[in-house]
C-alpha atoms as a PDB file:
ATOM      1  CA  UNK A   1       7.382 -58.484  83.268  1.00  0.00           C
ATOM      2  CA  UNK A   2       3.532 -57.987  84.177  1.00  0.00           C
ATOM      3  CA  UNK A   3       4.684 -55.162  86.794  1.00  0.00           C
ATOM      4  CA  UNK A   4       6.841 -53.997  84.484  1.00  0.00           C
ATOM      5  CA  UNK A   5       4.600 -53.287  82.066  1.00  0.00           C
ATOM      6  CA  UNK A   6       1.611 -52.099  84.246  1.00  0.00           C
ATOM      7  CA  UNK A   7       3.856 -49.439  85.448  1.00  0.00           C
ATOM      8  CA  UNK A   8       5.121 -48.445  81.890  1.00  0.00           C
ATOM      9  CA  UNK A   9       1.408 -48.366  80.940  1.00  0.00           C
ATOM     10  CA  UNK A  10       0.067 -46.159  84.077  1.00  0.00           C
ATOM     11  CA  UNK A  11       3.395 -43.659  83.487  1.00  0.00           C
ATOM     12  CA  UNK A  12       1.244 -41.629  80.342  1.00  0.00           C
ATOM     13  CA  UNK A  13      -1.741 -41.546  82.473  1.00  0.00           C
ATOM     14  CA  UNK A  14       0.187 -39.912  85.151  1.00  0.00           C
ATOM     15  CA  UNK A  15       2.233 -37.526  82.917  1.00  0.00           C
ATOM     16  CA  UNK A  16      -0.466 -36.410  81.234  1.00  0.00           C
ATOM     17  CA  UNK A  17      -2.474 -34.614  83.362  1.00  0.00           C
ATOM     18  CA  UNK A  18       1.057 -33.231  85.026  1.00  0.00           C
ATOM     19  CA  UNK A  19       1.795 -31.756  81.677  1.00  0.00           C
ATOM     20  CA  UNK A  20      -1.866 -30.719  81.803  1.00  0.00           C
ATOM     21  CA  UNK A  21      -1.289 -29.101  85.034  1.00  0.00           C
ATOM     22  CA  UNK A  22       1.561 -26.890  84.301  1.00  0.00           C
ATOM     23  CA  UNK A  23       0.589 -25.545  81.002  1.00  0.00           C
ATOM     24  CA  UNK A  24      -2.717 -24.216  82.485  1.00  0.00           C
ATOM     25  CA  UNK A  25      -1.637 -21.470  84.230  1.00  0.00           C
ATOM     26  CA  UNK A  26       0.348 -20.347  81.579  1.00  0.00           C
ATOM     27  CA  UNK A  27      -2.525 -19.913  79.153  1.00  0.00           C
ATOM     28  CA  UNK A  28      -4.636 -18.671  81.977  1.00  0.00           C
ATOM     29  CA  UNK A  29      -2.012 -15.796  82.093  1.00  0.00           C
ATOM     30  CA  UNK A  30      -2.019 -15.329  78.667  1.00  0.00           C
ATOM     31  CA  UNK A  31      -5.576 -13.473  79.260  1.00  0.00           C
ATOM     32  CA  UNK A  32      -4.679 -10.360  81.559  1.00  0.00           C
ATOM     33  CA  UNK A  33      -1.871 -10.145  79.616  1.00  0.00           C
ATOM     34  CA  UNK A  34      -3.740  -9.524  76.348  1.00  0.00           C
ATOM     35  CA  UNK A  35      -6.363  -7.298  78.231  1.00  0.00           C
ATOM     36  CA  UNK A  36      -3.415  -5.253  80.538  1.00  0.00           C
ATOM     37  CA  UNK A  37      -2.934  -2.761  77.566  1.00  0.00           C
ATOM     38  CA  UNK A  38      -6.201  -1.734  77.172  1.00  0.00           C
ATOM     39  CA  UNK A  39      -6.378  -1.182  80.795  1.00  0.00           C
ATOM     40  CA  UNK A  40      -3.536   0.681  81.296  1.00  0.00           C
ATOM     41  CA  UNK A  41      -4.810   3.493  78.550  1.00  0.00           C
ATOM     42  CA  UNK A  42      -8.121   2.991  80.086  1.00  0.00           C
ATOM     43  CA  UNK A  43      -6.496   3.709  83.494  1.00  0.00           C
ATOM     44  CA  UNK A  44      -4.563   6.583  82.397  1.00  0.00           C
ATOM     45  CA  UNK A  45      -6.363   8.243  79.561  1.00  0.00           C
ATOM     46  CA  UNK A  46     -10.399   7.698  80.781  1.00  0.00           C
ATOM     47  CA  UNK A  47     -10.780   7.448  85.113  1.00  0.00           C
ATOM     48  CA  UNK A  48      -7.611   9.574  86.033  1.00  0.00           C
ATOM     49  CA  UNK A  49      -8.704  12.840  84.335  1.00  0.00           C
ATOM     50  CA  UNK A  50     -12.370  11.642  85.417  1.00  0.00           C
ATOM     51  CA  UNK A  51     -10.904  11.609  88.941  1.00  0.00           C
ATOM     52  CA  UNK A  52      -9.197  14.075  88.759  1.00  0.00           C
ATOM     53  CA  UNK A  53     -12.033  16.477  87.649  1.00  0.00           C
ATOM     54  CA  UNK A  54     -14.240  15.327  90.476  1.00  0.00           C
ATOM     55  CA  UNK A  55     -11.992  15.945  92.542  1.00  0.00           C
ATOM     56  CA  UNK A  56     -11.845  19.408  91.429  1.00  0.00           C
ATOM     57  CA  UNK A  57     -15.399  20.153  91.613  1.00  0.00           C
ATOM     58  CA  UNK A  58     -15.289  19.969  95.010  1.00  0.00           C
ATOM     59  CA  UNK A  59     -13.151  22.615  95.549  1.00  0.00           C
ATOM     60  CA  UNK A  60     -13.581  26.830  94.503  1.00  0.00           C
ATOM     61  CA  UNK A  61     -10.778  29.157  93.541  1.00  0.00           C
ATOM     62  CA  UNK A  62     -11.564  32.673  95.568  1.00  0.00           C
ATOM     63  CA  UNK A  63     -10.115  35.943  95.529  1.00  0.00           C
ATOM     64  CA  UNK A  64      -9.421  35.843  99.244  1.00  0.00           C
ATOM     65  CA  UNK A  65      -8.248  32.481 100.297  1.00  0.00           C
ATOM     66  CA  UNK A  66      -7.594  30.834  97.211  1.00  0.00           C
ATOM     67  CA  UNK A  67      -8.381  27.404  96.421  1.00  0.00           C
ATOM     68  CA  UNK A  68     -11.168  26.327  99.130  1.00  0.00           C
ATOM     69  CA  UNK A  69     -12.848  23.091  99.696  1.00  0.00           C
ATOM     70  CA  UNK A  70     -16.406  23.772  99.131  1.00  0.00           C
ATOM     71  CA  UNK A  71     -17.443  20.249  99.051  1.00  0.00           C
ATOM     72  CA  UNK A  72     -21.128  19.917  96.950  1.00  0.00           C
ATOM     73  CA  UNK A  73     -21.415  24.081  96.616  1.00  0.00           C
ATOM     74  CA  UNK A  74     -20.712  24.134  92.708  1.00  0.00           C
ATOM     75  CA  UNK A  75     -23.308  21.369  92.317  1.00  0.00           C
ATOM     76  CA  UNK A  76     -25.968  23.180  94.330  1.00  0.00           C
ATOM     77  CA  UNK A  77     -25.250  26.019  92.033  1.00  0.00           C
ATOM     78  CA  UNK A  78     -25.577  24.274  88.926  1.00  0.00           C
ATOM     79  CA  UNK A  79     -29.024  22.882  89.673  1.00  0.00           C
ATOM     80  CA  UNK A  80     -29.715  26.585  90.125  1.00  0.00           C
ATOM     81  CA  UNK A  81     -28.154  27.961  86.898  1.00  0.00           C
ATOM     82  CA  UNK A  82     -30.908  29.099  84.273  1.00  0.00           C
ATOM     83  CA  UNK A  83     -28.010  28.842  81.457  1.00  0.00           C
ATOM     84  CA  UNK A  84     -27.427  25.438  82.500  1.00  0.00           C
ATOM     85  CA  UNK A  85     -31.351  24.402  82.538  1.00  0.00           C
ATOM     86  CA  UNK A  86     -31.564  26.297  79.390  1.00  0.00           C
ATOM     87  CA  UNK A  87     -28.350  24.747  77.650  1.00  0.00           C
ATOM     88  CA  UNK A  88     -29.883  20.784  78.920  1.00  0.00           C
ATOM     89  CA  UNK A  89     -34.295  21.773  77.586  1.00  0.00           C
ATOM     90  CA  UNK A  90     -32.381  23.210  74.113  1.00  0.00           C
ATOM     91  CA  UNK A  91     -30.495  20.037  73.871  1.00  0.00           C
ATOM     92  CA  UNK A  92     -33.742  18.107  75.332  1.00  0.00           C
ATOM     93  CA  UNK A  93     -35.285  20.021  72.017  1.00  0.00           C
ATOM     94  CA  UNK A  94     -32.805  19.416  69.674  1.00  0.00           C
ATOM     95  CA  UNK A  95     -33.106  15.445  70.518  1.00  0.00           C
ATOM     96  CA  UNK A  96     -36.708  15.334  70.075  1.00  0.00           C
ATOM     97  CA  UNK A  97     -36.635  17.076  66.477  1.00  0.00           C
ATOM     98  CA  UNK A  98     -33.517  15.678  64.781  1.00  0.00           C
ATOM     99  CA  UNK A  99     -33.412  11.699  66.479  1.00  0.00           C
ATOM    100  CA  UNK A 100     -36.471  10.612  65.024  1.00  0.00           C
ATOM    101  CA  UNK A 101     -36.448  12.124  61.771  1.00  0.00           C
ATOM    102  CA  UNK A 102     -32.195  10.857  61.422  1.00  0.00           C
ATOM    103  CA  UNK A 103     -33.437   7.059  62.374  1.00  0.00           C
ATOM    104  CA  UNK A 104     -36.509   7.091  61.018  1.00  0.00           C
ATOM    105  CA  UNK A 105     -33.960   7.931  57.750  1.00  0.00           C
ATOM    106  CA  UNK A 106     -31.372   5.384  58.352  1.00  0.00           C
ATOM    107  CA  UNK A 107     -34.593   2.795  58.662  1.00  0.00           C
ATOM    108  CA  UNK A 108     -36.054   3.349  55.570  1.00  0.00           C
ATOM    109  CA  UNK A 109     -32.521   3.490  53.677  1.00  0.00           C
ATOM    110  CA  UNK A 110     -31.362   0.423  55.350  1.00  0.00           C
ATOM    111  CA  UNK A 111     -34.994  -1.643  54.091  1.00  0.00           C
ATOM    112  CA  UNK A 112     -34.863  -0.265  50.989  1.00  0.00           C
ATOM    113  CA  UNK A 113     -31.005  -1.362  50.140  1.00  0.00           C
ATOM    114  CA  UNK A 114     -31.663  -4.973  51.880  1.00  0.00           C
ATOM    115  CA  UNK A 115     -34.566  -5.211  49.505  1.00  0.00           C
ATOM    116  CA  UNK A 116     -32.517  -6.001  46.581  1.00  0.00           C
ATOM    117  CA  UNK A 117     -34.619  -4.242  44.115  1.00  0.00           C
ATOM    118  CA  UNK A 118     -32.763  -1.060  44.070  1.00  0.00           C
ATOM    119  CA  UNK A 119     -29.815  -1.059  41.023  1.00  0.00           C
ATOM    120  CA  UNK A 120     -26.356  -0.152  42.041  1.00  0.00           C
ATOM    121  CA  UNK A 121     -26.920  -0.924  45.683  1.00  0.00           C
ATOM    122  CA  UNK A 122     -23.474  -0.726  46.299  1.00  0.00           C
ATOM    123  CA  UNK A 123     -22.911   2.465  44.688  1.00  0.00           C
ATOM    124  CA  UNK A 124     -26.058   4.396  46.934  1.00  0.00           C
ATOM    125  CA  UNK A 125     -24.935   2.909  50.358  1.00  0.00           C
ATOM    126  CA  UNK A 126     -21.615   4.394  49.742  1.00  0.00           C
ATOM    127  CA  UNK A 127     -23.262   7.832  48.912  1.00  0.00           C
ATOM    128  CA  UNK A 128     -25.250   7.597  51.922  1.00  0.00           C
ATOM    129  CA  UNK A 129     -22.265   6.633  54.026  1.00  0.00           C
ATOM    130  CA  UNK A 130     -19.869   9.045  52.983  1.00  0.00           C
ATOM    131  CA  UNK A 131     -20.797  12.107  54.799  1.00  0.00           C
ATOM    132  CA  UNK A 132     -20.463  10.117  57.993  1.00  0.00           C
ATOM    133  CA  UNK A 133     -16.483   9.993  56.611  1.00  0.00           C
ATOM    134  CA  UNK A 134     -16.406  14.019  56.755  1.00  0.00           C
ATOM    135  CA  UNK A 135     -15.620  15.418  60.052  1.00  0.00           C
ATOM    136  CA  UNK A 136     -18.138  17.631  61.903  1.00  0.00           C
ATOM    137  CA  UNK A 137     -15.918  20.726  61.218  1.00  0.00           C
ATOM    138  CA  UNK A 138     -15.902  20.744  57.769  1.00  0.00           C
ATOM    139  CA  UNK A 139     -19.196  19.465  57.167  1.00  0.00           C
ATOM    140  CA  UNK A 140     -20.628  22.677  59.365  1.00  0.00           C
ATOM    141  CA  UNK A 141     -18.206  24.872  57.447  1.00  0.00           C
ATOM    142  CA  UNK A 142     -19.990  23.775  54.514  1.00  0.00           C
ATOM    143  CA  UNK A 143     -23.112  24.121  55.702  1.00  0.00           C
ATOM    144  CA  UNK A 144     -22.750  27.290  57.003  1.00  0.00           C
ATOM    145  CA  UNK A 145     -21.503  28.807  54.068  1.00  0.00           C
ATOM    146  CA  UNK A 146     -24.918  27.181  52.156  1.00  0.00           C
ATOM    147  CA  UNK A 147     -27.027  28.544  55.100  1.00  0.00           C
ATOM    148  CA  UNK A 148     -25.845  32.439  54.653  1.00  0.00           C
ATOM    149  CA  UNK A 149     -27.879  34.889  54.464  1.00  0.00           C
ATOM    150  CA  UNK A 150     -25.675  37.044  51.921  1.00  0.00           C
ATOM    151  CA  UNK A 151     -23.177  34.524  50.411  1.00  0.00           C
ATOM    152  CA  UNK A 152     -24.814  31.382  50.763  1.00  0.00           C
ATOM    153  CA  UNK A 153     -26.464  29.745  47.666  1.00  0.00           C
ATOM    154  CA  UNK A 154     -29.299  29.598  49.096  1.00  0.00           C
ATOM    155  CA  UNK A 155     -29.831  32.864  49.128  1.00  0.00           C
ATOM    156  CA  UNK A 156     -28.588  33.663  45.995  1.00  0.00           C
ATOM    157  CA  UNK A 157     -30.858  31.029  44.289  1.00  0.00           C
ATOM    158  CA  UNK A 158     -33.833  33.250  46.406  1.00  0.00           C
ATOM    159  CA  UNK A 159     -33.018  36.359  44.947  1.00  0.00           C
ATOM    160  CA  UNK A 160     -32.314  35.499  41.075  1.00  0.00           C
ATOM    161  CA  UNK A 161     -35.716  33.350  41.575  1.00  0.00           C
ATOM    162  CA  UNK A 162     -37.678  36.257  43.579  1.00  0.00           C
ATOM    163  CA  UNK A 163     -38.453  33.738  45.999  1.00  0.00           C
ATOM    164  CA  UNK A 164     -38.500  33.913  49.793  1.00  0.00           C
ATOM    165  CA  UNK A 165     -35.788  31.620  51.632  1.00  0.00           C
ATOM    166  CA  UNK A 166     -35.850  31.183  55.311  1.00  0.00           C
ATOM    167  CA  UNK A 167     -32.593  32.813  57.163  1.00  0.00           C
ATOM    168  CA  UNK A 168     -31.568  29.699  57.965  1.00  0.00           C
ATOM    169  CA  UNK A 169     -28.792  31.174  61.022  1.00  0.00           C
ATOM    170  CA  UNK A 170     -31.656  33.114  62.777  1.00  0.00           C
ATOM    171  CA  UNK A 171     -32.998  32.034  66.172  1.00  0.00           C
ATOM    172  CA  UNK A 172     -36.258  30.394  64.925  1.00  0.00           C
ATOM    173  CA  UNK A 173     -34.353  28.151  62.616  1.00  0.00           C
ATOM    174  CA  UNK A 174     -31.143  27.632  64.166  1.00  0.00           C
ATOM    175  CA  UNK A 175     -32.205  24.092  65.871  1.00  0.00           C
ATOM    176  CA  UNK A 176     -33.503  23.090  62.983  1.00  0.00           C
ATOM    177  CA  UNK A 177     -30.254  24.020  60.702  1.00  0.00           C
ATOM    178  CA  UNK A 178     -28.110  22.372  63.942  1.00  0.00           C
ATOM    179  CA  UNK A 179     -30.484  19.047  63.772  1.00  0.00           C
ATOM    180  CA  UNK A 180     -30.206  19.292  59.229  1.00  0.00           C
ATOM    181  CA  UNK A 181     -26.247  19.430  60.040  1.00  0.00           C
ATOM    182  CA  UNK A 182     -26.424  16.469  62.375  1.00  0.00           C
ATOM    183  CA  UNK A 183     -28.512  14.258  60.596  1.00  0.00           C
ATOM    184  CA  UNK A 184     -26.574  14.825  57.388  1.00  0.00           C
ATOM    185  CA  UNK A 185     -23.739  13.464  59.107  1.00  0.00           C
ATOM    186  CA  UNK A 186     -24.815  10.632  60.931  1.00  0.00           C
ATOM    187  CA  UNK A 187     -27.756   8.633  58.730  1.00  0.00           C
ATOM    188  CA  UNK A 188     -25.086   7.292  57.072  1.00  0.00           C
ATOM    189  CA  UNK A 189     -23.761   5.364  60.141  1.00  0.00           C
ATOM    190  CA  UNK A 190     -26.539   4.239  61.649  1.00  0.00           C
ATOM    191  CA  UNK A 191     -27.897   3.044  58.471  1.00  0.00           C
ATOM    192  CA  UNK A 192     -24.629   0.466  58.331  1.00  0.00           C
ATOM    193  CA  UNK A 193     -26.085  -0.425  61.922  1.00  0.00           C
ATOM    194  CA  UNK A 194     -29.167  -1.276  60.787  1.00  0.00           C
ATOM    195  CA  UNK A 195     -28.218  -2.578  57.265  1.00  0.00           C
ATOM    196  CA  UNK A 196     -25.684  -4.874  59.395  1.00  0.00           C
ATOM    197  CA  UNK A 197     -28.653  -6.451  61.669  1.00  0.00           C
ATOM    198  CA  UNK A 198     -31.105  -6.944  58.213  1.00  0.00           C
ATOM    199  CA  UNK A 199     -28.316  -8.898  56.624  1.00  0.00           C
ATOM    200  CA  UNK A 200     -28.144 -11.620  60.165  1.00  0.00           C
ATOM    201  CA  UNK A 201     -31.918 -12.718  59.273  1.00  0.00           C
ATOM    202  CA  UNK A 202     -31.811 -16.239  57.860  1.00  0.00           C
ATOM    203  CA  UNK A 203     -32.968 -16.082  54.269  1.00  0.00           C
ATOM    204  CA  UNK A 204     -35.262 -19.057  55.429  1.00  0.00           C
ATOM    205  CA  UNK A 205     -37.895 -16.708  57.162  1.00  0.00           C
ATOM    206  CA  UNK A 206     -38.241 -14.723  54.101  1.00  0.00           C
ATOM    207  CA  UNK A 207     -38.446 -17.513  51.864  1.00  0.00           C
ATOM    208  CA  UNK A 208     -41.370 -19.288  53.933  1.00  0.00           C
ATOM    209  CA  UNK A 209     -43.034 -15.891  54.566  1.00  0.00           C
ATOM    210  CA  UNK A 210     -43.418 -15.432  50.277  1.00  0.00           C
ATOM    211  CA  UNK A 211     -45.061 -19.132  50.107  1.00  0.00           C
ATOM    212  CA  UNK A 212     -47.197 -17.970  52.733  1.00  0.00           C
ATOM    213  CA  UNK A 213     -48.147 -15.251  50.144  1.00  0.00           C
ATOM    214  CA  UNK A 214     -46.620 -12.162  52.282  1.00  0.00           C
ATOM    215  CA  UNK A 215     -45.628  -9.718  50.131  1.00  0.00           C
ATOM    216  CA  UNK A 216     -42.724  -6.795  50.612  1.00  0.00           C
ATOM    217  CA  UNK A 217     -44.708  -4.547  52.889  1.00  0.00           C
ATOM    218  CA  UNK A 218     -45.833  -7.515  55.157  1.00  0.00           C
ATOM    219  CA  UNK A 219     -42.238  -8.756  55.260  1.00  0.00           C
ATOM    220  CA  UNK A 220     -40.897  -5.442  56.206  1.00  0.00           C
ATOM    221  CA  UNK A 221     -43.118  -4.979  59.039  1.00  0.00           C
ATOM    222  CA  UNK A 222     -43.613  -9.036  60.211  1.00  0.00           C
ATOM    223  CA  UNK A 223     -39.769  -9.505  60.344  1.00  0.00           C
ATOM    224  CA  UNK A 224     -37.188  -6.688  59.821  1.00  0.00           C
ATOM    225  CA  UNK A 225     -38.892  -4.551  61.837  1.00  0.00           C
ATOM    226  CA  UNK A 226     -39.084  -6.716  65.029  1.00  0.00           C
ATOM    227  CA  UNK A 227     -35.357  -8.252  64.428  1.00  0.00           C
ATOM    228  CA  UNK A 228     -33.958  -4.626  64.295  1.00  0.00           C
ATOM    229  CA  UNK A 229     -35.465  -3.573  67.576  1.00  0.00           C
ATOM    230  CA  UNK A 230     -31.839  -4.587  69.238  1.00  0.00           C
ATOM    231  CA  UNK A 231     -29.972  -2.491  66.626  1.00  0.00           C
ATOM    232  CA  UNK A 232     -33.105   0.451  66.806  1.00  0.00           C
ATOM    233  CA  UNK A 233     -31.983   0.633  70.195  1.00  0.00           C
ATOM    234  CA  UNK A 234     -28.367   0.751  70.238  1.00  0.00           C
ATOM    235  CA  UNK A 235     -29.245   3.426  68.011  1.00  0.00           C
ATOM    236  CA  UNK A 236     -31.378   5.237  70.261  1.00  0.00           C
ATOM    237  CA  UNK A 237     -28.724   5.156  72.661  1.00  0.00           C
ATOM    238  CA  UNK A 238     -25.815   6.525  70.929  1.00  0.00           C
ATOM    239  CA  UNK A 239     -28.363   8.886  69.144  1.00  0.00           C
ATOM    240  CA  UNK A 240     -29.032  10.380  73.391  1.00  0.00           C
ATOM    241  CA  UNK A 241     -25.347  10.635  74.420  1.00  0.00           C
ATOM    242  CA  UNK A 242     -24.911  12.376  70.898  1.00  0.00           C
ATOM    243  CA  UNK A 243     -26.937  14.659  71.160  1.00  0.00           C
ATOM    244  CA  UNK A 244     -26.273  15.501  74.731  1.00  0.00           C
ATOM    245  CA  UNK A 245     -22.848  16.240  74.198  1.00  0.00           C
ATOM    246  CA  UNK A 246     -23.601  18.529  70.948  1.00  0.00           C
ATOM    247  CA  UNK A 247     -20.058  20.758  70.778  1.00  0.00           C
ATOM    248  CA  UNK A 248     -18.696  21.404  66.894  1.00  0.00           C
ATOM    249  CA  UNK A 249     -21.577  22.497  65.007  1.00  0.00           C
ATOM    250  CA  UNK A 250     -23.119  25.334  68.000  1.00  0.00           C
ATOM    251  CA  UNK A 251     -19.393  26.340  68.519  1.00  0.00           C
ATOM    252  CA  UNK A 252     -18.628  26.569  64.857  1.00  0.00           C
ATOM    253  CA  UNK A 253     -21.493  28.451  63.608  1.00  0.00           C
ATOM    254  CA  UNK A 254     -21.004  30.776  67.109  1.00  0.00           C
ATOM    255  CA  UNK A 255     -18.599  32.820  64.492  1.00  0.00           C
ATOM    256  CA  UNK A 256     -21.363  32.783  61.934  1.00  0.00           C
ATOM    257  CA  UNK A 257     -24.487  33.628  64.414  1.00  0.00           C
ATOM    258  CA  UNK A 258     -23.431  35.246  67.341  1.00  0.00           C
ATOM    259  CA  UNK A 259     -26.296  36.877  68.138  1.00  0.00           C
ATOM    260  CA  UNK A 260     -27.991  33.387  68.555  1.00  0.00           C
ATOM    261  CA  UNK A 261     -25.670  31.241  69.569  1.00  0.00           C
ATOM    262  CA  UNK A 262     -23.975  32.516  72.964  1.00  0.00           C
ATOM    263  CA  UNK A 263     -21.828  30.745  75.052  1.00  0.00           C
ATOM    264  CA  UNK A 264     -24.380  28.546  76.841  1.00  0.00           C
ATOM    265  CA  UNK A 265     -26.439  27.636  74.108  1.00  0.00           C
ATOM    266  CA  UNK A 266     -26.163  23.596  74.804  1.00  0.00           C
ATOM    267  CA  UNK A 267     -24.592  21.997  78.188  1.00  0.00           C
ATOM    268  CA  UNK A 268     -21.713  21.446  76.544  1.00  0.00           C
ATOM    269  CA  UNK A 269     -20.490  24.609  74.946  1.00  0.00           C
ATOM    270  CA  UNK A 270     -21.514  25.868  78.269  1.00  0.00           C
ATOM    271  CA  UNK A 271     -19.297  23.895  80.281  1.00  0.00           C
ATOM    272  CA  UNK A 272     -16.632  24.692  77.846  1.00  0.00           C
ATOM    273  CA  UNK A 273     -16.889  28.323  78.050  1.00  0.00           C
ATOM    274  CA  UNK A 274     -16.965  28.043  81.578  1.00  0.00           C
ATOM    275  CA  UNK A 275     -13.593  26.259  81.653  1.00  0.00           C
ATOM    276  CA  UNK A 276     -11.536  28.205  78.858  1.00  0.00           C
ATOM    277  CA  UNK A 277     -12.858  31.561  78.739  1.00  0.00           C
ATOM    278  CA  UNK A 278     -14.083  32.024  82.276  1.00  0.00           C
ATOM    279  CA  UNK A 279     -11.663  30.167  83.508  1.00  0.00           C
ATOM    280  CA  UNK A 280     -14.085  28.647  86.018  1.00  0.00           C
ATOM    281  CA  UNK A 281     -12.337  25.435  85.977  1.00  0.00           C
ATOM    282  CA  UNK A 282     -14.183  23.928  89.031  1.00  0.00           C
ATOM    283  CA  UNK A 283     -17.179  25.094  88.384  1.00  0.00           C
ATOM    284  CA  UNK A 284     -16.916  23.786  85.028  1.00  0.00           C
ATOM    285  CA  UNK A 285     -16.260  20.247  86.507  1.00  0.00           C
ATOM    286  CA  UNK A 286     -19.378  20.453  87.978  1.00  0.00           C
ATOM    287  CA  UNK A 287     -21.401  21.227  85.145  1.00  0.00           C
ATOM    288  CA  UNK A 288     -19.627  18.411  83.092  1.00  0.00           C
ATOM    289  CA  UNK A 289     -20.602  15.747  85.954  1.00  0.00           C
ATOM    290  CA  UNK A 290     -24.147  17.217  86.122  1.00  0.00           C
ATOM    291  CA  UNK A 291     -24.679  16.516  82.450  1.00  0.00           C
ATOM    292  CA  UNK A 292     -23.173  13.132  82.462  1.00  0.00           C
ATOM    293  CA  UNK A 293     -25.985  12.250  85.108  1.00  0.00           C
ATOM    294  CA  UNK A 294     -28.208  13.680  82.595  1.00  0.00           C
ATOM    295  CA  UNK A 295     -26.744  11.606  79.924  1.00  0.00           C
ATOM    296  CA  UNK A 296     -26.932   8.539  82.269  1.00  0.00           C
ATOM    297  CA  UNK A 297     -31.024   9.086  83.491  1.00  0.00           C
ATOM    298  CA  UNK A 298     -32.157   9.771  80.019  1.00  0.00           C
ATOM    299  CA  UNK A 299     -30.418   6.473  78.765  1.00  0.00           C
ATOM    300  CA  UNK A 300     -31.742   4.495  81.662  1.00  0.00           C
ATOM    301  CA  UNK A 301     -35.074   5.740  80.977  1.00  0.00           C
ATOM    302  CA  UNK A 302     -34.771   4.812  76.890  1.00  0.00           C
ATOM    303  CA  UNK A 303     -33.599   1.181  78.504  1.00  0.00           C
ATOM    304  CA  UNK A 304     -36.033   0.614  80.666  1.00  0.00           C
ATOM    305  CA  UNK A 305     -39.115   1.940  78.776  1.00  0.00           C
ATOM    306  CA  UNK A 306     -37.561  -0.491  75.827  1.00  0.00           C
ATOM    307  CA  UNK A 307     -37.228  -3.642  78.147  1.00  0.00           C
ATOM    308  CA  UNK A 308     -40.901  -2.775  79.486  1.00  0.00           C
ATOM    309  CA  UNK A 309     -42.729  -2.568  75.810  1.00  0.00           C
ATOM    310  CA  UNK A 310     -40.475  -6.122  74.862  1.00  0.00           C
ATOM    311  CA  UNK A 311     -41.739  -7.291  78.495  1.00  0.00           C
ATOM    312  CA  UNK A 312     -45.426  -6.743  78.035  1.00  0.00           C
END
């Protein structure tokens, strides 16, 4: 009976870990499985057109010949095309003017609602957030038609008043109506960034900070400001492939400006005209690889100049 029962007591121990042993592959399967979707549309709808449009860069469609391998030629060319270096410094412009003035914005919006002192909070971040909800083309639709020099309001309002008003679709104020388009749209979302990150402080370092005797401002700048560096720069980053790949609002006001805005008037719209209305389809492939580098060295430099200032 002793054997007996020393075996009937050891036969858990030793099923256990058996039953152990075969469910654990199953639920280590149950991971790819979850993740295979997403990779198959990744697959399919992100690195085989990317692929398949380096692939074409290397190559040149000629009059005598035909399609020609040509290996790095179109590249060589690009870094030689004045539209291109034009299209990337207007762009390099446009960033410069309409980033910090759009976060700088969403900042102050985003302190002032987590402040609590402002009545029908709920009511003004929806206002603010909305135009983010309109999409680019009809929200440079409508600011075209407000920017027009014969039709537009603005205009109108400038000649009942005898005032003078800026022609806002001109070349000298053309970035600056782009960048007003641009930040309309997108304070909004990045202020529910930075609104998002305010409201994952514990309530504890604003309660001892007040016995201390800080007041708002010291708050503010003691501890918001350094726990939203993380969502500042996520920002930032989002904020430099933005306005990189600037398309709707130059290619929408094109039909309103045409004088000013041409064809190659950011990277972009460049590399677009290239491919549909020149049909310069390699070419174009090149161009849109060249300004992803772009893309890719101006966010490394935002990451690493941000790692060196938390660094030091």
């Amino acid at each position: 009976m002793t054997a007996t029962t020393a075996a009937s007591t050891e036969d858990p121990r030793r099923a256990g870990p058996k039953r152990r042993r075969l469910g654990g592959p199953r639920h280590g399967a149950a991971g790819p499985l979850f993740v295979a979707p997403f990779m198959v549309l990744f697959l399919l709808m992100f690195l085989t057109p990317l692929g398949y449009a380096a692939y074409l860069s290397l190559f040149q469609e000629r009059l005598i010949g035909g399609t020609t391998f040509v290996g790095l030629d179109n590249y060589v060319t690009a870094l030689t095309d004045p539209l291109l270096r034009e299209g990337v410094l207007r762009v390099a412009a446009f960033f410069v003017i309409q980033v910090p003035l759009m976060l700088l914005l969403a900042l102050l919006f985003a302190l002032a609602l987590d402040s609590g002192l402002l009545r029908l909070a709920r009511v003004i971040r929806l206002g603010i957030f909305v135009p983010y909800a309109v999409p680019s083309v009809v929200a440079t639709l409508m600011w075209g038609y407000l920017y027009g020099p014969d039709f537009g309001p603005f205009a109108q309002l400038g000649e009942k008043f005898d005032l003078p008003v800026p022609h806002f679709l001109s070349d000298g104020w053309m970035l600056s109506s782009l960048a007003n388009v641009v930040t309309w749209e997108f304070v909004g979302y990045n202020m529910i960034i930075l609104y998002a990150a305010l409201r994952t402080v514990p309530q504890e370092l604003y309660e001892a900070a007040a016995m201390d005797g800080a007041g708002a401002w010291r708050i503010a700048w003691s501890i918001k400001l350094p726990a939203l560096r993380p969502a500042l720069l996520l920002t930032l980053l989002f904020s430099v492939i933005g306005s990189f790949q600037l398309f709707n609002e130059p290619k929408l006001l094109q039909d309103i400006a045409p004088d000013v805005i041409d064809s190659s008037y950011t990277a972009n719209l460049y590399a677009y005209s290239l491919a549909f209305t020149g049909q310069q389809v390699n070419y174009a492939a090149a161009v849109s690889f060249l300004l992803g580098l772009v893309i890719v060295i101006f966010s490394y430099v935002v990451l690493f100049t941000a790692n060196r200032r938390r660094t030091s």
